[in-house]
Every structure is written in structure tokens, then in C-alpha cells.
C-alpha atoms as a PDB file:
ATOM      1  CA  UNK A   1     122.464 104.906  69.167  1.00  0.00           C
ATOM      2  CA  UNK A   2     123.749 101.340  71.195  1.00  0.00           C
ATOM      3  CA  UNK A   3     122.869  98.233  68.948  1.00  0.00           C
ATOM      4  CA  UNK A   4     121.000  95.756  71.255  1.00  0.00           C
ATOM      5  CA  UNK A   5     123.388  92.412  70.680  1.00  0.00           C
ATOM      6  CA  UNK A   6     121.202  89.705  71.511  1.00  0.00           C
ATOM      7  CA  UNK A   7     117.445  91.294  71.461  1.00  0.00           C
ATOM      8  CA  UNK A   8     117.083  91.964  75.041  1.00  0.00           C
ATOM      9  CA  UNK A   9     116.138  95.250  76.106  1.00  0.00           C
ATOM     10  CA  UNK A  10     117.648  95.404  79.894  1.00  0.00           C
ATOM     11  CA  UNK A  11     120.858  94.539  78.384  1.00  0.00           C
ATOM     12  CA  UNK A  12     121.414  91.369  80.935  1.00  0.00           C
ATOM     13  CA  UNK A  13     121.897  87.921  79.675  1.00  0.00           C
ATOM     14  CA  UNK A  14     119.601  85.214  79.615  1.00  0.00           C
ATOM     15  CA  UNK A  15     121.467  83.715  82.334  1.00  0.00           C
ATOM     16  CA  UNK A  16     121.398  87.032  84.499  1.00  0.00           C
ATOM     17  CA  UNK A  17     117.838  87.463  83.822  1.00  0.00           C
ATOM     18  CA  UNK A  18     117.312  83.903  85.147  1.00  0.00           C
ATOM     19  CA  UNK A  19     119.197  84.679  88.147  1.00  0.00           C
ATOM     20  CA  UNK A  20     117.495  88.065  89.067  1.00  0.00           C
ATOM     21  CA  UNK A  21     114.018  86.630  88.250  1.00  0.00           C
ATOM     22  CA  UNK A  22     114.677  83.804  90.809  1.00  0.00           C
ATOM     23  CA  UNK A  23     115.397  86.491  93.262  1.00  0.00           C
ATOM     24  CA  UNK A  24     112.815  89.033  92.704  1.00  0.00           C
ATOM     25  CA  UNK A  25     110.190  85.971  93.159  1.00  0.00           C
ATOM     26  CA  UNK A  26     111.556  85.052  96.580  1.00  0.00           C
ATOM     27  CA  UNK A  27     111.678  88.191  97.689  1.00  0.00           C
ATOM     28  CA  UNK A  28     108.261  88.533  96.539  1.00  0.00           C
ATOM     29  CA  UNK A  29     106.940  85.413  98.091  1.00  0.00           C
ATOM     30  CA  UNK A  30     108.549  86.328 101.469  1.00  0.00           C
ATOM     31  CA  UNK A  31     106.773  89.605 101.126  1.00  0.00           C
ATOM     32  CA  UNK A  32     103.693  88.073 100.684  1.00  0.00           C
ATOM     33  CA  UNK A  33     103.636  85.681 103.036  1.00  0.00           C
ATOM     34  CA  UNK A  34     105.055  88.284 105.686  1.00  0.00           C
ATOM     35  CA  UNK A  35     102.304  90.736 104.553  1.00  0.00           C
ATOM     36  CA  UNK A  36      99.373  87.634 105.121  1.00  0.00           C
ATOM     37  CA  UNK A  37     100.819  86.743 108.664  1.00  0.00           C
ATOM     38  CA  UNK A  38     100.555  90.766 109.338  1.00  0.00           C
ATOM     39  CA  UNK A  39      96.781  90.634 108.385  1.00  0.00           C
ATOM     40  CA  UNK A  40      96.081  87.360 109.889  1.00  0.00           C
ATOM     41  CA  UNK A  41      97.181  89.308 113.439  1.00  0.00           C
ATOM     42  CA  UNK A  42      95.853  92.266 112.739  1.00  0.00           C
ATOM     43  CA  UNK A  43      92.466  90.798 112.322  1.00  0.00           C
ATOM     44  CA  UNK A  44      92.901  88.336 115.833  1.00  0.00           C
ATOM     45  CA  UNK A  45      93.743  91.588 117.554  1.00  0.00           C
ATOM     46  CA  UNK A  46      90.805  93.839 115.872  1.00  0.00           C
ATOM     47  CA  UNK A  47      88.503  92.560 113.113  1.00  0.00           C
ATOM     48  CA  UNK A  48      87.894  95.463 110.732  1.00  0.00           C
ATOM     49  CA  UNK A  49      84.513  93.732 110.119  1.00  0.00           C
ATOM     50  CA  UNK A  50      82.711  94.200 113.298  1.00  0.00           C
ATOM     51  CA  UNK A  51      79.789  91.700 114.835  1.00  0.00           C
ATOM     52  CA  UNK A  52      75.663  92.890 114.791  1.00  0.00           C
ATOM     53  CA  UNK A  53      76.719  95.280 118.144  1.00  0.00           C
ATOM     54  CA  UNK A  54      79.120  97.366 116.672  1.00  0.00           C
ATOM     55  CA  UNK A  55      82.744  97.370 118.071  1.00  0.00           C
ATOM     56  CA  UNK A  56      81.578  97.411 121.179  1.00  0.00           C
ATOM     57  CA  UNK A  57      80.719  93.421 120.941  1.00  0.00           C
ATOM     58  CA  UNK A  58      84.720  92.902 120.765  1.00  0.00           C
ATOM     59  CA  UNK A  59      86.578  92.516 123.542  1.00  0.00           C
ATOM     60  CA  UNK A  60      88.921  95.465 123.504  1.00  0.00           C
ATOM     61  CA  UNK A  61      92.710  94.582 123.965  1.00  0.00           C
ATOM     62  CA  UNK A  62      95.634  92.452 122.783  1.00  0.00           C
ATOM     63  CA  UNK A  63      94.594  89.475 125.469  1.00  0.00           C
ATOM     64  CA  UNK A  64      92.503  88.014 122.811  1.00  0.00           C
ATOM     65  CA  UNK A  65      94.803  87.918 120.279  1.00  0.00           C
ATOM     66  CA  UNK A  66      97.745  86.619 122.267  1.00  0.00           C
ATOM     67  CA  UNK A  67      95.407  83.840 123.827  1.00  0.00           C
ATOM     68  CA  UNK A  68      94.453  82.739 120.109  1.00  0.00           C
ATOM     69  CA  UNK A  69      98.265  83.086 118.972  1.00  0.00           C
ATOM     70  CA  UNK A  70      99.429  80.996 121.797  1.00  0.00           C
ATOM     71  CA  UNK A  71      96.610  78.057 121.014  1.00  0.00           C
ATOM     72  CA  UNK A  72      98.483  78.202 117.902  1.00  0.00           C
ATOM     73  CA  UNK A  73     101.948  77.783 118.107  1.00  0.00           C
ATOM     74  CA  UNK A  74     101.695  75.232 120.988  1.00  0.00           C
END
């Protein structure tokens, strides 16, 4: 059986664990953030949580949402 030299149980340094732990987090705040954007559209284009009428109440198509998304970049 391999004897662990300095206690760490991936085998990377402390200075290699640094380094992958700052990348995994930026990866996983781009995700995130790429992942809210997605929802934030999704739910301009078609809100899964419909008004008192039913779906019927929203106005069907991607007009809606491109209208909102234009107000909003400029």
C-alpha cells in the first residue's frame, strides 16, 4: 500500500489544490450565472407559472420576449 506523504488524500499539493479549486469555482460561477440568464429567458418567453386564465392569458410567441430583451440591453 502507497504511504500518503503529506496527509492529502488526492495526492496534489497544497499549491495544486489551490490552483484547481480557483478553477473549479469559476467554472462554477460561469455555470451559474449562464444557467440564471437561461431561466430568466425562458420565463420572458413562457412563464411556467401561468396568470388566473390559464395559458391562454399569455400572448403566445417569442415577440414578447424579444420586445422585453431589447428594452433591456438598450
Amino acid at each position: 500500500m502507497a504511504e500518503r506523504i503529506d496527509g492529502a488524500l488526492s495526492g496534489l499539493s497544497e499549491a495544486e489544490a489551490r490552483e484547481f479549486h480557483s478553477v473549479f469555482m469559476s467554472s462554477f460561477i460561469g455555470f451559474v450565472i449562464v444557467a440564471v440568464i437561461a431561466h430568466i429567458l425562458v420565463w420572458m418567453w413562457r412563464p411556467w407559472l401561468p396568470g388566473p386564465e390559464g395559458y391562454v392569458s399569455l400572448n403566445d410567441g417569442i415577440q414578447p420576449a424579444l420586445s422585453a430583451l431589447q428594452t433591456l440591453v438598450g
